[in-house]
N, C-alpha and C. Protein backbone atom coordinates (compact mmCIF):
# COMPACT_ATOMS: atom_id res chain seq x y z
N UNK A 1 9.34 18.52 5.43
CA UNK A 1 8.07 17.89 5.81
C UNK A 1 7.85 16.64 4.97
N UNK A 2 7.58 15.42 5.73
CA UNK A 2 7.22 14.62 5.06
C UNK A 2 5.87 14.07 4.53
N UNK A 3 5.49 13.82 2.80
CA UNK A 3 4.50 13.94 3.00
C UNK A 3 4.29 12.48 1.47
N UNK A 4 3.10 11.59 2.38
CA UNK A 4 2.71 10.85 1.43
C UNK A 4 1.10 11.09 0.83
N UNK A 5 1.54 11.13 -0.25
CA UNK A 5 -0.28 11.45 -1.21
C UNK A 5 -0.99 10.61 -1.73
N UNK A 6 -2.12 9.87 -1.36
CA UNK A 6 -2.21 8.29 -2.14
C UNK A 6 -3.36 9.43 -3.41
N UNK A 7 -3.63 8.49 -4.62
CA UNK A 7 -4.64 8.77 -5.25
C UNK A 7 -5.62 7.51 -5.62
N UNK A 8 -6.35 7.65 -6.81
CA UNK A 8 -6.75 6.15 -7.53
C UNK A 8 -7.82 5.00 -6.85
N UNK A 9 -8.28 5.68 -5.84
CA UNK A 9 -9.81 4.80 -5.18
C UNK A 9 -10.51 5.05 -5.69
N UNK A 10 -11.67 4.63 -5.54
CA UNK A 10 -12.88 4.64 -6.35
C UNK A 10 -13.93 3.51 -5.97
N UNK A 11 -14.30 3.04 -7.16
CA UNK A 11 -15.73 1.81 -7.13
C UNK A 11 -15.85 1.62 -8.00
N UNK A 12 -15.79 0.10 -7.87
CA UNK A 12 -16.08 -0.93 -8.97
C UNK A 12 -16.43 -2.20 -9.00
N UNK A 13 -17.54 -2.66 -9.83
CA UNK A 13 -17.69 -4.09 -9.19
C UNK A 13 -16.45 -5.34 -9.53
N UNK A 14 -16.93 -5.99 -8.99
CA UNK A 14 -16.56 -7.20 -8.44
C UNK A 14 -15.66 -7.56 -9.69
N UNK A 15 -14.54 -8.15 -9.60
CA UNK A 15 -13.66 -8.68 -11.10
C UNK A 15 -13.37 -7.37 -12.15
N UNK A 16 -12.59 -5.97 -10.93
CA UNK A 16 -12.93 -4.83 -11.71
C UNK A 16 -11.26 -4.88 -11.73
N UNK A 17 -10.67 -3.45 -11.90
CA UNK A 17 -9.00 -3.44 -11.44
C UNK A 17 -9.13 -2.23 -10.86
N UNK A 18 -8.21 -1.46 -9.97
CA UNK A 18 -8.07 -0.01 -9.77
C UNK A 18 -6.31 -0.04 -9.58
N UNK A 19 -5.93 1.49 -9.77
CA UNK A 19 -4.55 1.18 -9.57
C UNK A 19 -4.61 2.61 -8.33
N UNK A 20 -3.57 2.45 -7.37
CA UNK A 20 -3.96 3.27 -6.33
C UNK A 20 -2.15 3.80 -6.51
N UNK A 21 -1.89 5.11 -6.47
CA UNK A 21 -0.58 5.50 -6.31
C UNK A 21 -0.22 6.60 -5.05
N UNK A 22 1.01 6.60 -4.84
CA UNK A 22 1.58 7.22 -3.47
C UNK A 22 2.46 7.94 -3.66
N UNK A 23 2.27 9.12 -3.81
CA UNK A 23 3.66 9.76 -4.32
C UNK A 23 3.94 10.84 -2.53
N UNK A 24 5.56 10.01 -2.82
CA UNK A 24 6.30 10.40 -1.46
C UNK A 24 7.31 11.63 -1.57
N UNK A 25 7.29 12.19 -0.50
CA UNK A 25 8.30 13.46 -0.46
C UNK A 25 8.95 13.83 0.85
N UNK A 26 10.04 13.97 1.07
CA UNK A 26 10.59 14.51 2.49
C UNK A 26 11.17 13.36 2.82
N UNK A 27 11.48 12.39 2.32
CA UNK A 27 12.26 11.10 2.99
C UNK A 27 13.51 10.68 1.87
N UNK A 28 14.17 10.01 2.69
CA UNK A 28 15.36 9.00 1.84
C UNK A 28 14.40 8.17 1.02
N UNK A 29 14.33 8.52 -0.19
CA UNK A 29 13.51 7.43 -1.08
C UNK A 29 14.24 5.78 -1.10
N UNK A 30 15.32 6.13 -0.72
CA UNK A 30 16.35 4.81 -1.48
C UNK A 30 16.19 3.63 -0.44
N UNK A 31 16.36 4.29 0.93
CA UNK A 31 16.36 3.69 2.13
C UNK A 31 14.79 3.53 2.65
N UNK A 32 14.07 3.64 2.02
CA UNK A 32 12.26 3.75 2.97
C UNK A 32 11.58 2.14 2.12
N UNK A 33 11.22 1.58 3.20
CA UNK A 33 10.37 0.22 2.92
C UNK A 33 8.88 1.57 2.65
N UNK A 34 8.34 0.71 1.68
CA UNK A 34 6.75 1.55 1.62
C UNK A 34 6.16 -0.05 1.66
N UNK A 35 4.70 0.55 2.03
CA UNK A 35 3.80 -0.21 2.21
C UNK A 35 2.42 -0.03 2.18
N UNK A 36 1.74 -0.49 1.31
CA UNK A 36 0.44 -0.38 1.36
C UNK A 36 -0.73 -1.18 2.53
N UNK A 37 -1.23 -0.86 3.20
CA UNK A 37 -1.82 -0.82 4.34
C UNK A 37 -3.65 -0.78 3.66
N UNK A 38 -4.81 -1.65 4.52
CA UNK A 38 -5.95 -1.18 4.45
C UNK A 38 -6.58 -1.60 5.75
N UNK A 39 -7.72 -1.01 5.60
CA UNK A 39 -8.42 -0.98 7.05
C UNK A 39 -10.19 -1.00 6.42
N UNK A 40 -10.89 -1.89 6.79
CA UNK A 40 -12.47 -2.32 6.14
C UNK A 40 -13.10 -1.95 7.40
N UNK A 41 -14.04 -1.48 7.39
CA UNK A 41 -14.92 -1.39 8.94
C UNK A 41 -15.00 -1.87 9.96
N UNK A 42 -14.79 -1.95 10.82
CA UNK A 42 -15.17 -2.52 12.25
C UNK A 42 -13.98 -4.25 12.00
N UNK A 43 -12.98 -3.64 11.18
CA UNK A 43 -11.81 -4.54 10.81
C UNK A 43 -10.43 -3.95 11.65
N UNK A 44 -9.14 -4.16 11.97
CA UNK A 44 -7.81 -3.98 11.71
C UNK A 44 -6.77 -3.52 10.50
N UNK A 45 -6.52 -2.59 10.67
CA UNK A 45 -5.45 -2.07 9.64
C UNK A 45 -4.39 -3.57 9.45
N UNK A 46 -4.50 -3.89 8.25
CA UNK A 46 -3.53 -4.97 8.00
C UNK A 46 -2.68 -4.27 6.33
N UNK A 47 -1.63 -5.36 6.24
CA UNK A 47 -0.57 -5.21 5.74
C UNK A 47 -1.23 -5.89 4.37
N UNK A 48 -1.24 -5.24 3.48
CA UNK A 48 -1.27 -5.61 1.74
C UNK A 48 -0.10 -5.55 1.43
N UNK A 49 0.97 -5.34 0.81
CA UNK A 49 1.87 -4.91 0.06
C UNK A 49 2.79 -4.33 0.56
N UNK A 50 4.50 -4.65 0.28
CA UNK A 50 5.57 -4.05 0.59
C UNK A 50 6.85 -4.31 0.18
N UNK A 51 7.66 -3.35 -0.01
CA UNK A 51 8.39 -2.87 -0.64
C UNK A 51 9.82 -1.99 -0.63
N UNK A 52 11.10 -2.64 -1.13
CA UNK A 52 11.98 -1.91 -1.09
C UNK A 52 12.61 -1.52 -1.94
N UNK A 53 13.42 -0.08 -2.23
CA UNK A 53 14.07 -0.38 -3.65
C UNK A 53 15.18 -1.73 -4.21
N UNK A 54 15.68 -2.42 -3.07
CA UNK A 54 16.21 -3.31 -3.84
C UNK A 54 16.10 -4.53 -2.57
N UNK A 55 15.64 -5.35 -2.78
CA UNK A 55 14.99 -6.62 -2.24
C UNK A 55 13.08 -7.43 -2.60
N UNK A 56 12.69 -8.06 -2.17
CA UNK A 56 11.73 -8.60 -2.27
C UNK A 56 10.57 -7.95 -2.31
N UNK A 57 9.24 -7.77 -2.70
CA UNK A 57 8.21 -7.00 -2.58
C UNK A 57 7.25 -8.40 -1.87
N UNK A 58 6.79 -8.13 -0.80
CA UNK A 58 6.19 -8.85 -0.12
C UNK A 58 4.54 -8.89 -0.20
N UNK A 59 3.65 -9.70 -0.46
CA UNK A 59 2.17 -9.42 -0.52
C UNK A 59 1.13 -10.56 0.67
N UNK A 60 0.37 -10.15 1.29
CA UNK A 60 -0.50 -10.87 2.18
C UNK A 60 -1.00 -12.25 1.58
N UNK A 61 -1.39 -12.99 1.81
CA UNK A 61 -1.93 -13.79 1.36
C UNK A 61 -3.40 -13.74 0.45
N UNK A 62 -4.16 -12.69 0.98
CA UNK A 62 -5.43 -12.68 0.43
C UNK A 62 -5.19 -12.07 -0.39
N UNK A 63 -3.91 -11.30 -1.47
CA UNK A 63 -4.25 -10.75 -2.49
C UNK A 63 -3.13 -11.08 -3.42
N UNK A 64 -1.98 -12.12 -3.19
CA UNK A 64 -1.31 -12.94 -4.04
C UNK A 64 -1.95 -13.25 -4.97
N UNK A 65 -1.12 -12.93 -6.07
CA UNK A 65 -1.51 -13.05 -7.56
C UNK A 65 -2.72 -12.08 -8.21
N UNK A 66 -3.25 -11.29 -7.22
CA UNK A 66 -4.41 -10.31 -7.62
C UNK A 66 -3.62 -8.56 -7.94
N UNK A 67 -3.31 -8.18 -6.92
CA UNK A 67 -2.18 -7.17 -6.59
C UNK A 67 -0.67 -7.08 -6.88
N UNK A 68 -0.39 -6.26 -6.65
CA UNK A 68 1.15 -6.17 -7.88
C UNK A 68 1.78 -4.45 -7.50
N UNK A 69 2.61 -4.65 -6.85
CA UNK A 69 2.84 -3.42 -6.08
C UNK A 69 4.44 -3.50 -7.05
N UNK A 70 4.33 -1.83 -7.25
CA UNK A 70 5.73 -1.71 -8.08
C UNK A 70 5.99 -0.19 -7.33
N UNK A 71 6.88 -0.02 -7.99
CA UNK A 71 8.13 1.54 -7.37
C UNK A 71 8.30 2.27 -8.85
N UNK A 72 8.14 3.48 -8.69
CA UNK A 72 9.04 4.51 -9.72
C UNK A 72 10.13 5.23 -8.88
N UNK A 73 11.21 4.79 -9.08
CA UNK A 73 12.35 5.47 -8.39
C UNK A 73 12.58 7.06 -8.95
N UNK A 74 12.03 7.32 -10.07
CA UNK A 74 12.60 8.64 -10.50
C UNK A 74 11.53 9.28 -10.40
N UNK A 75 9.82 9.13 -9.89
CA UNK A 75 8.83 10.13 -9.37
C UNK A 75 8.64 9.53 -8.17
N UNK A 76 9.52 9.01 -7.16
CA UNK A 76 9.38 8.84 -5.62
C UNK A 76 7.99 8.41 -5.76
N UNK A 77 7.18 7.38 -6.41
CA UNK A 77 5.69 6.93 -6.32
C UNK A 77 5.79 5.30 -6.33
N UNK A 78 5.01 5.15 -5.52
CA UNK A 78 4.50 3.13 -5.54
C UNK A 78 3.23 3.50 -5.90
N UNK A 79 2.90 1.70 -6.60
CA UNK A 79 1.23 1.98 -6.86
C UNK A 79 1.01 0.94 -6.49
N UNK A 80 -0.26 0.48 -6.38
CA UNK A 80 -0.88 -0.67 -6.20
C UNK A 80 -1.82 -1.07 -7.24
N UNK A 81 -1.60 -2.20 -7.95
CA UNK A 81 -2.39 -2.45 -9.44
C UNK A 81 -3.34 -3.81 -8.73
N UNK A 82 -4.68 -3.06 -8.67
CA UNK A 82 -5.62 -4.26 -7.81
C UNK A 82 -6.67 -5.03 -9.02
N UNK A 83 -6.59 -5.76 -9.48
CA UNK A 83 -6.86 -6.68 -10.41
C UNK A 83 -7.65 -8.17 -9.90
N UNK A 84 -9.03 -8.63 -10.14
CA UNK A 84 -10.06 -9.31 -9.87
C UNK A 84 -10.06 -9.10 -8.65
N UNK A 85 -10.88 -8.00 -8.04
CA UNK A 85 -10.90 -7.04 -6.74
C UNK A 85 -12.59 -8.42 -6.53
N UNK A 86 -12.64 -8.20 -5.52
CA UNK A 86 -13.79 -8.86 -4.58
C UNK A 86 -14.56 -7.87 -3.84
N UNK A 87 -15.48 -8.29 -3.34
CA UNK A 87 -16.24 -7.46 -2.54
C UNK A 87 -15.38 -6.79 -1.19
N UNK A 88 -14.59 -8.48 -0.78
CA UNK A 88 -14.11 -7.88 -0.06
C UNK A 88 -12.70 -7.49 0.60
N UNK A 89 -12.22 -6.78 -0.47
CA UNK A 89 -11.21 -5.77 -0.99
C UNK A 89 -11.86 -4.45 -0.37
N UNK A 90 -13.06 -4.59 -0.28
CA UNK A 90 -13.56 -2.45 -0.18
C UNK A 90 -12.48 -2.40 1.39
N UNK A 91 -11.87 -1.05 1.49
CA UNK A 91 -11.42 -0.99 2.62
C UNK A 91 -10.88 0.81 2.29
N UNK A 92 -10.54 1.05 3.16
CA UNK A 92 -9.84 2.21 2.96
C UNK A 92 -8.17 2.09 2.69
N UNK A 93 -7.53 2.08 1.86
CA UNK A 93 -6.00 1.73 1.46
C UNK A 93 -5.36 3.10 1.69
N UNK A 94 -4.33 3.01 2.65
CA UNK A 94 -3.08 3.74 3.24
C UNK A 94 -1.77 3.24 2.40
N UNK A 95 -0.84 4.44 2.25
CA UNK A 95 0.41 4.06 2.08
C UNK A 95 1.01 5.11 3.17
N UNK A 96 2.23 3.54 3.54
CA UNK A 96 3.17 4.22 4.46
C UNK A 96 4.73 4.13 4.56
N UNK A 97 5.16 4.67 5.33
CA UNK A 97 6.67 4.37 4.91
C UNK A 97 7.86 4.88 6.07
N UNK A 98 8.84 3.49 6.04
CA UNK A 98 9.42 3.57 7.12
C UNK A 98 10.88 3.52 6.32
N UNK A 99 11.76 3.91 7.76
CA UNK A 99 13.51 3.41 7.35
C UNK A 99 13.38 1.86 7.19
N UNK A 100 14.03 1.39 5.96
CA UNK A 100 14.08 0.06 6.36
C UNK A 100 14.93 -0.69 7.47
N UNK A 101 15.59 0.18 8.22
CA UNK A 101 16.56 0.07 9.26
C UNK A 101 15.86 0.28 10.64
N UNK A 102 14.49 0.68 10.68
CA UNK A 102 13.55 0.48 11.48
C UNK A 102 13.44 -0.97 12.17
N UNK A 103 13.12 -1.56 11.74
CA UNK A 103 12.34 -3.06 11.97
C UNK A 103 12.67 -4.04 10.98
N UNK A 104 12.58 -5.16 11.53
CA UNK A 104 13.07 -6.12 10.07
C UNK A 104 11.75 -6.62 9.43
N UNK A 105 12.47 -6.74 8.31
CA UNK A 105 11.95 -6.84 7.12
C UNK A 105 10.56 -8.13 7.57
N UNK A 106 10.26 -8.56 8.47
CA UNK A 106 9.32 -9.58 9.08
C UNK A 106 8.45 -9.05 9.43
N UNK A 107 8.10 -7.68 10.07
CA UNK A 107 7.18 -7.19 10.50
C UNK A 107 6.58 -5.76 9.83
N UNK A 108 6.94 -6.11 8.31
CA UNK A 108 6.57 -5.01 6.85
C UNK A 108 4.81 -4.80 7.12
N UNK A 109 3.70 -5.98 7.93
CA UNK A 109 2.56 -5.57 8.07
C UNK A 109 2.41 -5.29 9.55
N UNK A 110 3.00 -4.50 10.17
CA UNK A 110 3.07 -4.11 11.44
C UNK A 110 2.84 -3.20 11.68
N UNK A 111 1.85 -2.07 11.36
CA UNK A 111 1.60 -1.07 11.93
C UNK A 111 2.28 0.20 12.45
N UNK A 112 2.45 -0.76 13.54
CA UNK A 112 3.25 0.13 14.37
C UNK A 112 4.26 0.94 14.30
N UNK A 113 5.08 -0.12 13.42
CA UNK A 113 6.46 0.16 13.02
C UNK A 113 6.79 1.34 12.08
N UNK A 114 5.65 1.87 11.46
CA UNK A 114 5.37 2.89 10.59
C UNK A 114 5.20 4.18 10.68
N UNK A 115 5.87 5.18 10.54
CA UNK A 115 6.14 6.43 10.94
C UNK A 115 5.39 7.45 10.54
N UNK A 116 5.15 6.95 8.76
CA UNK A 116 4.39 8.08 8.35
C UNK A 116 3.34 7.61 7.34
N UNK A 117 2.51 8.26 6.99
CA UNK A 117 1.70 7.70 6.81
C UNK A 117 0.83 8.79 5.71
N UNK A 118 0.01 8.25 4.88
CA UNK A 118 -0.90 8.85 3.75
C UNK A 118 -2.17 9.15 4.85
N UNK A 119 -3.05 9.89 3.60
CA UNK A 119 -4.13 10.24 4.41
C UNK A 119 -5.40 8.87 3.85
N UNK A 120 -5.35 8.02 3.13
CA UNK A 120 -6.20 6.75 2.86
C UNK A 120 -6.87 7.27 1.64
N UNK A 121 -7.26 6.32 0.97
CA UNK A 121 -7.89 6.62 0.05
C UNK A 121 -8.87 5.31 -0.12
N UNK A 122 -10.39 5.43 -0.48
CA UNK A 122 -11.36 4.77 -0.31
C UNK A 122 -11.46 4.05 -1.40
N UNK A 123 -11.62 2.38 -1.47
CA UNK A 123 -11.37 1.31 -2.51
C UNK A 123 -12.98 0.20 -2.33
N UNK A 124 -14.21 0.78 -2.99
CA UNK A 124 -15.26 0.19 -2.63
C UNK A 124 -15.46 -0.88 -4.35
N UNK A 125 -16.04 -2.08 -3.90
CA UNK A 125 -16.14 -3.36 -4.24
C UNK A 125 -17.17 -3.48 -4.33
N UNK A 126 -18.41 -3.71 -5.48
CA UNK A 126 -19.54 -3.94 -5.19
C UNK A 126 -19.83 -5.35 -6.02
N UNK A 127 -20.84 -6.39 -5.63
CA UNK A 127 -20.81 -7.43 -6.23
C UNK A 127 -22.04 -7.68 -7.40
């Protein structure tokens, strides 16, 4: 069974940090792009952060240089280190994770392409 566990949401104001982690089980760790995913209210699930064990870690534009997504290869966990967070950062943050032999590496904020998936964990921003 495959199963991803996010932790590390919370609330904090504005220019706060949180670190959000995903610890994965039931998959090829070596071979799985992960990806951190969020979704804000009456918004679209979009693509934050992504990741392979050996190639590029990719980040959206709105959180370059804020966010900082890393891998522990030996506890199967990614985190997300969210650093001068904004208001509007609050969203609900998913981690997910595919074969990287899925889809190419171009469509890492694609949704779709994503098989499995965390249950979200809530990231509120207050100013």
């Amino acid at each position: 069974e495959v199963q991803l566990v996010e932790s590390g949401g919370g609330s904090v104001q504005a220019g706060g940090s949180l670190r959000l982690s995903c610890s994965v089980s039931g998959i090829s760790w070596t071979s799985a792009r992960m990806t951190w995913f969020r979704q804000a209210p009456g918004k679209e699930r979009e693509g934050v952060a992504s990741s392979w064990t050996s190639g590029t870690t990719y980040y959206d534009d709105s959180v370059k240089g804020r966010f900082t997504m890393t891998r522990d290869n030996a506890k199967n966990t990614v985190y997300l280190q969210m650093n001068s967070l904004k208001p509007e950062d609050t969203a609900v943050y998913y981690c997910a994770a595919r074969s990287v032999s899925a889809a190419r590496v171009s469509t890492w904020g694609d949704e779709k392409t994503y098989r499995y998936w965390g249950q979200g964990t809530q990231v509120t921003v207050s100013s």
